[in-house]
Structure formats: C-alpha cells, structure tokens
PDB file of N, CA and C in Angstrom:
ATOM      1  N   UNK A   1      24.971   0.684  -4.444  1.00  0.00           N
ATOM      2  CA  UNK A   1      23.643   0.233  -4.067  1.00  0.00           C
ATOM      3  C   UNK A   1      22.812   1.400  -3.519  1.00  0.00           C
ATOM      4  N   UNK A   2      23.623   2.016  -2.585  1.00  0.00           N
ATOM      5  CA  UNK A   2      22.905   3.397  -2.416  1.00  0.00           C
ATOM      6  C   UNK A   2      22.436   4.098  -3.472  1.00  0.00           C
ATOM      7  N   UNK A   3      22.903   4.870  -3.829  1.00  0.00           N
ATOM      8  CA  UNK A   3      22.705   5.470  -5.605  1.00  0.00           C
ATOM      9  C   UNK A   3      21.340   4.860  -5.950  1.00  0.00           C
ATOM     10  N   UNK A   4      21.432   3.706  -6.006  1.00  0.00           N
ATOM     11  CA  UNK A   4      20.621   2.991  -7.014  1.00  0.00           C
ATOM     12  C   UNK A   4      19.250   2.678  -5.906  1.00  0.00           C
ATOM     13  N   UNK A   5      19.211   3.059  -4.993  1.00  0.00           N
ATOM     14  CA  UNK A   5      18.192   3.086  -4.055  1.00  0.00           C
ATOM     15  C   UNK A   5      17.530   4.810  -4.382  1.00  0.00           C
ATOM     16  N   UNK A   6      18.927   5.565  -4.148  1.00  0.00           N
ATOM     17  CA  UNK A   6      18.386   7.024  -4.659  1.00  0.00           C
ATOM     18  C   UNK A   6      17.714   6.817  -5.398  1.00  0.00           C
ATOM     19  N   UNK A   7      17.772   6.961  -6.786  1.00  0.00           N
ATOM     20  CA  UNK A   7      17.360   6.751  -7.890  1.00  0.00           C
ATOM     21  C   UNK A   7      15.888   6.200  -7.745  1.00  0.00           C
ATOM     22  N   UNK A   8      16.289   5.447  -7.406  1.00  0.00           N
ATOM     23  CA  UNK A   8      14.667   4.532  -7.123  1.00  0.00           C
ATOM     24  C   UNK A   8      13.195   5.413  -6.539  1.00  0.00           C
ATOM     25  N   UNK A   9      13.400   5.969  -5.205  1.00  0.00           N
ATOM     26  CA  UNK A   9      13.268   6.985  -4.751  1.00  0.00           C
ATOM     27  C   UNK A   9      12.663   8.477  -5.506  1.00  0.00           C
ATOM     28  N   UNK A  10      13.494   8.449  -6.019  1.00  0.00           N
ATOM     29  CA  UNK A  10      13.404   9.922  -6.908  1.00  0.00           C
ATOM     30  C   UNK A  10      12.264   9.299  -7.886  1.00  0.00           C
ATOM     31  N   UNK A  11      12.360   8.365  -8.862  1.00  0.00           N
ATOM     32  CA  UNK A  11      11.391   7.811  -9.753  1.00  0.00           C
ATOM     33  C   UNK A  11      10.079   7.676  -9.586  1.00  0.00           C
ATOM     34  N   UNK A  12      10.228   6.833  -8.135  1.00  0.00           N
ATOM     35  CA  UNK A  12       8.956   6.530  -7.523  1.00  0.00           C
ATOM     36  C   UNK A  12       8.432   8.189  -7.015  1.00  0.00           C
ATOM     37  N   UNK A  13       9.152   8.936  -6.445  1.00  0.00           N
ATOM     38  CA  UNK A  13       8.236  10.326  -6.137  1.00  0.00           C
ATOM     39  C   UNK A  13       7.837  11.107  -7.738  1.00  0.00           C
ATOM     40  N   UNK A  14       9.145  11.050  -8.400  1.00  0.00           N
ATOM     41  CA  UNK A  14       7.981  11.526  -9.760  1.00  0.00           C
ATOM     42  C   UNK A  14       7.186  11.113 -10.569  1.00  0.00           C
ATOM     43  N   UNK A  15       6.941   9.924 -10.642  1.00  0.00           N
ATOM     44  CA  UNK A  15       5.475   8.931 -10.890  1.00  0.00           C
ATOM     45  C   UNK A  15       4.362   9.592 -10.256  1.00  0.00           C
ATOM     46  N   UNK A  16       4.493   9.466  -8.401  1.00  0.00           N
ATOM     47  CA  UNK A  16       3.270   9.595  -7.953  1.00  0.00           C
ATOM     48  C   UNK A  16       2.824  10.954  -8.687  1.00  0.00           C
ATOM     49  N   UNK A  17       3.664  11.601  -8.526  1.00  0.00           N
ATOM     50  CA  UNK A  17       3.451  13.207  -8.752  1.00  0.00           C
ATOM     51  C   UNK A  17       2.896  13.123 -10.062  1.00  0.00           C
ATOM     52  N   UNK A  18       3.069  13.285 -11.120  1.00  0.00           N
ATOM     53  CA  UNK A  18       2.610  13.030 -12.667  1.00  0.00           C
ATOM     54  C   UNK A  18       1.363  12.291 -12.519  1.00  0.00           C
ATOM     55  N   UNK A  19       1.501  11.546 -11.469  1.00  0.00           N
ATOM     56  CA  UNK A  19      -0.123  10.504 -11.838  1.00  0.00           C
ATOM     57  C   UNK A  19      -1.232  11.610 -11.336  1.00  0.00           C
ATOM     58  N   UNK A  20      -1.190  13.006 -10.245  1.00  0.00           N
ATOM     59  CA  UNK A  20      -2.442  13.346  -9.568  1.00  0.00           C
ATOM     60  C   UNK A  20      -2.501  14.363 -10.865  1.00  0.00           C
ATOM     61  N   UNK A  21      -4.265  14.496 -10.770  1.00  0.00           N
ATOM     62  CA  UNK A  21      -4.928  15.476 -11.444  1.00  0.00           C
ATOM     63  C   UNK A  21      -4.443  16.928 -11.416  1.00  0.00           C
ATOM     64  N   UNK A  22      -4.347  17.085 -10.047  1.00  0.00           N
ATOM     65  CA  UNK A  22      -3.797  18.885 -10.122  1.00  0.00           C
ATOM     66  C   UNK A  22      -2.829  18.426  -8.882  1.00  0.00           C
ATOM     67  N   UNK A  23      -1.561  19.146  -8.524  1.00  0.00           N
ATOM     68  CA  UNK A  23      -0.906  19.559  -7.279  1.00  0.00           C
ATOM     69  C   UNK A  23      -1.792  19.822  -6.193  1.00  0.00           C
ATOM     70  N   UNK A  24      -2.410  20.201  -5.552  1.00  0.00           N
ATOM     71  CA  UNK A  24      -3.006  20.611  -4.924  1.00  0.00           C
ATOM     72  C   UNK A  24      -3.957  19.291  -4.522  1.00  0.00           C
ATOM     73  N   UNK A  25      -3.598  17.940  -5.233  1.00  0.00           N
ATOM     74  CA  UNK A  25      -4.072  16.653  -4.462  1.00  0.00           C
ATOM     75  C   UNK A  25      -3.525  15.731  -3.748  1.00  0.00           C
ATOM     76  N   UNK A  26      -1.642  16.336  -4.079  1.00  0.00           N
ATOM     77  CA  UNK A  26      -0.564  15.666  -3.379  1.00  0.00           C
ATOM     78  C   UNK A  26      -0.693  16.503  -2.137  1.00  0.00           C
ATOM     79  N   UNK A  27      -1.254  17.943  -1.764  1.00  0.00           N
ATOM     80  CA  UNK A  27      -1.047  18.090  -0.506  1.00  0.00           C
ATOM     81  C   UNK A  27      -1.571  17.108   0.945  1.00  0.00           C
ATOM     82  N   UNK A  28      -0.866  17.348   2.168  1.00  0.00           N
ATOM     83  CA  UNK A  28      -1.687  16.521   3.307  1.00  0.00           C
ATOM     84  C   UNK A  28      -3.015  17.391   3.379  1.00  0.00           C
ATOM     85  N   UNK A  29      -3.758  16.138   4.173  1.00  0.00           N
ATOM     86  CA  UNK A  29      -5.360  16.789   4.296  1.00  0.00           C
ATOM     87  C   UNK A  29      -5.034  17.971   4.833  1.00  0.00           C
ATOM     88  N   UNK A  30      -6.141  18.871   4.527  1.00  0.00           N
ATOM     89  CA  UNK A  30      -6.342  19.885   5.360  1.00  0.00           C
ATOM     90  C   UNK A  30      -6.562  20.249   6.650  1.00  0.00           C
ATOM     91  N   UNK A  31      -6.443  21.026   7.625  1.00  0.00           N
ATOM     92  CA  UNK A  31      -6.540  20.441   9.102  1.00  0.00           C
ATOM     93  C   UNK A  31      -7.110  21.740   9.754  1.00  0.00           C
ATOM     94  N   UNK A  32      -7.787  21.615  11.301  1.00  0.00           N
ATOM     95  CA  UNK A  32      -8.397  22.520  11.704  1.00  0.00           C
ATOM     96  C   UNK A  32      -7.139  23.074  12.862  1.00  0.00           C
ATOM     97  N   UNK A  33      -6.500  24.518  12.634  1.00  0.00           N
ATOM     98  CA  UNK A  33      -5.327  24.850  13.417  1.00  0.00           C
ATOM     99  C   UNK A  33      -3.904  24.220  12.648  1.00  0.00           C
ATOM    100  N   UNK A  34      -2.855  24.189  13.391  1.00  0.00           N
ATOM    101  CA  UNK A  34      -1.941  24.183  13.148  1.00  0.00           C
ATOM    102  C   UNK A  34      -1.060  23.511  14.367  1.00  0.00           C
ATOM    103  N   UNK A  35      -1.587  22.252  15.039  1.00  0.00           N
ATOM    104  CA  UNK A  35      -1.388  21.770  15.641  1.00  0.00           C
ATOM    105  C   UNK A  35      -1.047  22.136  17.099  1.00  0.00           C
ATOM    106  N   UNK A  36      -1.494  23.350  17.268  1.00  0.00           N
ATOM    107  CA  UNK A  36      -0.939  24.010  18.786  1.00  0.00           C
ATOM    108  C   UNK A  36      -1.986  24.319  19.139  1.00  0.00           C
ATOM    109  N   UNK A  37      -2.867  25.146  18.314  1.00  0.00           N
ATOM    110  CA  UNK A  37      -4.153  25.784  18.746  1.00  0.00           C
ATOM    111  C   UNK A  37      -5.439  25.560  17.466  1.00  0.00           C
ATOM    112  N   UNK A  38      -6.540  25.377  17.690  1.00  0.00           N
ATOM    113  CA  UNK A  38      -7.872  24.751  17.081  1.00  0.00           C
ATOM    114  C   UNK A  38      -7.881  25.918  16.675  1.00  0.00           C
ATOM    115  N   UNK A  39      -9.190  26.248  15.799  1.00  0.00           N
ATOM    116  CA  UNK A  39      -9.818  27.732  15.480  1.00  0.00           C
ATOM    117  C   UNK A  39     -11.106  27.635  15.776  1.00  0.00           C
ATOM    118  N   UNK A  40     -11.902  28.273  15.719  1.00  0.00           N
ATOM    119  CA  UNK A  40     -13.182  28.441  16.245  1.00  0.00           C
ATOM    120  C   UNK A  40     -13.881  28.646  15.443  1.00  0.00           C
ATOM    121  N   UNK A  41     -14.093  28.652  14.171  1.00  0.00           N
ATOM    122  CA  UNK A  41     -15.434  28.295  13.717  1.00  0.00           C
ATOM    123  C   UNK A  41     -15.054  26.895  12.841  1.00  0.00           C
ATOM    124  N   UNK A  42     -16.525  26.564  12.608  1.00  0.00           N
ATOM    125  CA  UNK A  42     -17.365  25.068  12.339  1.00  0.00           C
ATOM    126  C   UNK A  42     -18.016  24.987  11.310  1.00  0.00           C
ATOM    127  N   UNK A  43     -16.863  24.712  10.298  1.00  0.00           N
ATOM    128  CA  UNK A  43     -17.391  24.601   8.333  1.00  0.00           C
ATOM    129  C   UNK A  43     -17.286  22.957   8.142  1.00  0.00           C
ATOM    130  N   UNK A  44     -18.196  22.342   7.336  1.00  0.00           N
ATOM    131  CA  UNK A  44     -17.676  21.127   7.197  1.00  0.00           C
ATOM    132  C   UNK A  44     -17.078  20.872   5.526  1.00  0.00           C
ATOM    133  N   UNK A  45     -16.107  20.572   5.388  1.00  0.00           N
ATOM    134  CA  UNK A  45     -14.894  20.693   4.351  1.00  0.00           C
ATOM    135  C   UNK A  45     -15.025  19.192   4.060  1.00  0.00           C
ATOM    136  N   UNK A  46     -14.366  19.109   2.674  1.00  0.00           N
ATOM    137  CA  UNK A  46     -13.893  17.942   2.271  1.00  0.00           C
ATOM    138  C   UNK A  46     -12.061  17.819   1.937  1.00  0.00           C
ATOM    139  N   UNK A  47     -11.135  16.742   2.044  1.00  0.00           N
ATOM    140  CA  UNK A  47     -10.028  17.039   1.845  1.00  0.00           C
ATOM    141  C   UNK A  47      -9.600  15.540   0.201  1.00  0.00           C
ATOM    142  N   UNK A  48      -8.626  15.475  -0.124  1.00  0.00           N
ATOM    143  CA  UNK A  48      -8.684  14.517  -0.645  1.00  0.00           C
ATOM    144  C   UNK A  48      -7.442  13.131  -0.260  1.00  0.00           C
ATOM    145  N   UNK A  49      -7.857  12.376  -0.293  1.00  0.00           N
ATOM    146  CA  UNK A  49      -6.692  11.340   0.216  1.00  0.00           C
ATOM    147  C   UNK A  49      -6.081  10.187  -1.032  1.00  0.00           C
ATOM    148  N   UNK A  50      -5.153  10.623  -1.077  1.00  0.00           N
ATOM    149  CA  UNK A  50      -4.229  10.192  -2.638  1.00  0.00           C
ATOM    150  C   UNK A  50      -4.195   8.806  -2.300  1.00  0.00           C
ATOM    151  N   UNK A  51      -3.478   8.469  -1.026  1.00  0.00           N
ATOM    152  CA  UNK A  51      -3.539   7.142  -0.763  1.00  0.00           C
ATOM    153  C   UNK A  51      -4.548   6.118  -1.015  1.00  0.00           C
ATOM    154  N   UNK A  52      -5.931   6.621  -0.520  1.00  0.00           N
ATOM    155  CA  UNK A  52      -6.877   5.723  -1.070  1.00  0.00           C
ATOM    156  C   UNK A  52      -7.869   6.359  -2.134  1.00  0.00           C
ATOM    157  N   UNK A  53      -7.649   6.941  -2.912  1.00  0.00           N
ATOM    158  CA  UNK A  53      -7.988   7.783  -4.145  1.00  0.00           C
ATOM    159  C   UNK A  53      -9.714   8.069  -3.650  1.00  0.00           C
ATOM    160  N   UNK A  54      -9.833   8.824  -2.430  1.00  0.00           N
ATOM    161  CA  UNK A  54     -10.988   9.392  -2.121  1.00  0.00           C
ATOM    162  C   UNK A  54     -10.977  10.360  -1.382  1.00  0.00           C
ATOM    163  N   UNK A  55     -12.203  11.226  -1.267  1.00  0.00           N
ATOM    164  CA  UNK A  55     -12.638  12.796  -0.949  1.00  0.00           C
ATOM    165  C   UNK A  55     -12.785  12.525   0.437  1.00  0.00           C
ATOM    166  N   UNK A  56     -12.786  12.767   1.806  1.00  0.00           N
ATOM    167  CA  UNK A  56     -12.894  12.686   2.963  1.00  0.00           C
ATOM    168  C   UNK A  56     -13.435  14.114   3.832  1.00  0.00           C
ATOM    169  N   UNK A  57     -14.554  13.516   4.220  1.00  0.00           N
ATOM    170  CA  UNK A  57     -14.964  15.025   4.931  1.00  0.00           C
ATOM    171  C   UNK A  57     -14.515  15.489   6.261  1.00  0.00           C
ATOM    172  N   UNK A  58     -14.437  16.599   6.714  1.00  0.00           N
ATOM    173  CA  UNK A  58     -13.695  17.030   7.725  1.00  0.00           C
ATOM    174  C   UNK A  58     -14.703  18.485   8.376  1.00  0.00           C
ATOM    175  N   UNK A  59     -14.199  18.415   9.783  1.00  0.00           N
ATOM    176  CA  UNK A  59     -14.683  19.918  10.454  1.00  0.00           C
ATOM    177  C   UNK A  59     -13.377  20.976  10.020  1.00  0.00           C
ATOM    178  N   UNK A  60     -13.412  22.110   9.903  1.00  0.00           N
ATOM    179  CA  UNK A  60     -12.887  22.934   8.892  1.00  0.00           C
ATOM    180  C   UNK A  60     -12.889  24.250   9.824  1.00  0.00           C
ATOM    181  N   UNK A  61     -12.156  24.712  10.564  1.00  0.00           N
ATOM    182  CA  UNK A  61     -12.027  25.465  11.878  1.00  0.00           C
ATOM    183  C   UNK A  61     -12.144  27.212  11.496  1.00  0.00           C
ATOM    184  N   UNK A  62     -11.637  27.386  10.161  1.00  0.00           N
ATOM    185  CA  UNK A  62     -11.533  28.632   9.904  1.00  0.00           C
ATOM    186  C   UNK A  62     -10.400  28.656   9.055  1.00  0.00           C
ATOM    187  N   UNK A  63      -9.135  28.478   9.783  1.00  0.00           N
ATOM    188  CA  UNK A  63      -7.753  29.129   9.642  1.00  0.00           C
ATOM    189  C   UNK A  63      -6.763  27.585   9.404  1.00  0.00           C
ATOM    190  N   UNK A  64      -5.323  28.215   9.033  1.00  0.00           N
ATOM    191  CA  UNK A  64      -4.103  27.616   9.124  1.00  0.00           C
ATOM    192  C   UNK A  64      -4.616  26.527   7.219  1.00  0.00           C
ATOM    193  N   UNK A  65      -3.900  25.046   8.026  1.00  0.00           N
ATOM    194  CA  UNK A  65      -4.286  24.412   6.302  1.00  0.00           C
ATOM    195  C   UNK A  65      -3.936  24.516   5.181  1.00  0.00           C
ATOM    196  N   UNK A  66      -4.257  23.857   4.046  1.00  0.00           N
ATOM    197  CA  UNK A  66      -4.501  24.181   2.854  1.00  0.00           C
ATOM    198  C   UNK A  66      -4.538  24.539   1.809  1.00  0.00           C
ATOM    199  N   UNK A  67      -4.494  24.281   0.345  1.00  0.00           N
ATOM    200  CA  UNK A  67      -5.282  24.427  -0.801  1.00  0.00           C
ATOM    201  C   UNK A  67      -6.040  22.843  -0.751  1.00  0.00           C
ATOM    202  N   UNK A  68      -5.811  21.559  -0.176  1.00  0.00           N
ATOM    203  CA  UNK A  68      -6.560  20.434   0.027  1.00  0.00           C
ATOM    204  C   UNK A  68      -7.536  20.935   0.452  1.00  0.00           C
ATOM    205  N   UNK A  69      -8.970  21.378   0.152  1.00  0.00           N
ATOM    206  CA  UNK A  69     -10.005  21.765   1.071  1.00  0.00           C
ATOM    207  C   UNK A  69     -10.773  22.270   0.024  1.00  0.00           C
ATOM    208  N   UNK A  70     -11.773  21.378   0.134  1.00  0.00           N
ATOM    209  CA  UNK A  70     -13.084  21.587  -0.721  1.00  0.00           C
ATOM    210  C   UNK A  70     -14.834  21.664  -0.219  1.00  0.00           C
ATOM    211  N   UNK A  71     -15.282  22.532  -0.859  1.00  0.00           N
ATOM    212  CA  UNK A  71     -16.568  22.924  -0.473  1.00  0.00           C
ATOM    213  C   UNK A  71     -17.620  21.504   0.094  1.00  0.00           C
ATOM    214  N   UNK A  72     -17.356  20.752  -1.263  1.00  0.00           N
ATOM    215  CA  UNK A  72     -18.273  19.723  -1.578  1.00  0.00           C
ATOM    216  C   UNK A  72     -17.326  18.529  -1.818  1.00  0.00           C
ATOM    217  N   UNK A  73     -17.836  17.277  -1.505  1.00  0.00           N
ATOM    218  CA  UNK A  73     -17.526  16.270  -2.235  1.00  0.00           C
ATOM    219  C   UNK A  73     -17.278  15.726  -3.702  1.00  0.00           C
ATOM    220  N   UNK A  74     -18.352  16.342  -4.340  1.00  0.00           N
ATOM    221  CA  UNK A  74     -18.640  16.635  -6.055  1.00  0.00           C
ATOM    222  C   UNK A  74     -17.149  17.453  -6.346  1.00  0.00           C
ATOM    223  N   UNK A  75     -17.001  18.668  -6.041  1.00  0.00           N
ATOM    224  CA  UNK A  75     -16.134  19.507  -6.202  1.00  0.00           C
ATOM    225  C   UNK A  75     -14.300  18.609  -5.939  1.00  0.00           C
ATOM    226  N   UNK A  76     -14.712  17.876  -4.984  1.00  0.00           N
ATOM    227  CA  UNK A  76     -13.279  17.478  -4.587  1.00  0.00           C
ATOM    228  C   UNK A  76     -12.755  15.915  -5.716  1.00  0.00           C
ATOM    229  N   UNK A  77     -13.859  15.238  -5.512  1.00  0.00           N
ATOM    230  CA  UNK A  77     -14.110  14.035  -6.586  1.00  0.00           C
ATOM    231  C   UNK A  77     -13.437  14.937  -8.000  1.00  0.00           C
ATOM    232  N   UNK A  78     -14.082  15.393  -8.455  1.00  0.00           N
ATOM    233  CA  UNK A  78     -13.912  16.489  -9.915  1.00  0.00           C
ATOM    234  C   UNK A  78     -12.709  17.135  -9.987  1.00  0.00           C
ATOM    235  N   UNK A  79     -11.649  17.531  -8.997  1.00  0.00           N
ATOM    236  CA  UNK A  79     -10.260  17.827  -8.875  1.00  0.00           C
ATOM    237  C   UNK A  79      -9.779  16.930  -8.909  1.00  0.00           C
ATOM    238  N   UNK A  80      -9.991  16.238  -8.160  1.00  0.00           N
ATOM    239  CA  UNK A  80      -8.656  14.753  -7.661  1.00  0.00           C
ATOM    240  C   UNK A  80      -8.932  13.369  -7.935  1.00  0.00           C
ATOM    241  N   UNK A  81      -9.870  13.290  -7.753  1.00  0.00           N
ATOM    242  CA  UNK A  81     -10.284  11.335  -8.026  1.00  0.00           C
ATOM    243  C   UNK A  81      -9.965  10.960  -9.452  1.00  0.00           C
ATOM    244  N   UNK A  82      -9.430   9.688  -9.097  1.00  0.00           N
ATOM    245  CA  UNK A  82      -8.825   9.174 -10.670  1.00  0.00           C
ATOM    246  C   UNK A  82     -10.017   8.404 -10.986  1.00  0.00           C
TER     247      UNK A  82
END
C-alpha cells in the first residue's frame, strides 16, 4: 500500500510539472530577503501563483528570491498563465 501511495505521489508531482508553461512557474513566489533580513530597495514585481493560475504583485526588495519575478503583469500572464 505504501508503494502504491509512492507511486501515486511521484505521478501526481510529474503531471503538475508537465502541465506549467516554463519551470520557472513551479518556483515559490518570489520574496523580499531571505527570511532573516529585508533588503532595501522598493521595486514593485509580479510573482506567479500555480495554485490559483494567477500573476500576483509584490514589493521586490532588491536581493535574495527568484527566477518567479516579473516586471509586469502582461509579462508574467505571457510566461505562466494557462
């Protein structure tokens, strides 16, 4: 039964994967820092969210993050949105 739970598992992660437009839409959002320390400057970014197949905008710190991180909305829609 285990096994067959593996299996299951494994299927279901290479589905999702095959279903996004590029790699770079399975990453987590993009984030400002690296959870210890913020960065200091103030870009506003878009990231994309697989879960609910939409572009989400974000403050965009400088550093740490990313390849999830897009200029524009247009730009991020046009990579990733199904």
């Amino acid at each position: 039964m285990k096994i067959f739970a593996f299996v299951l598992a494994i299927f279901a992660l290479i589905s999702f994967g095959a279903a996004l437009k590029d790699e770079v839409c399975g990453l987590p959002h993009s984030k400002n820092g690296n959870g210890v320390m913020a960065c200091l400057a103030y870009g506003k970014a878009w990231s994309y969210n697989a879960e609910t197949n939409e572009c989400v905008e974000f403050v965009y710190g400088g550093c740490f993050g990313n390849d999830n991180r897009f200029p524009s909305q247009e730009l991020c829609e046009e990579k990733c949105k199904e």
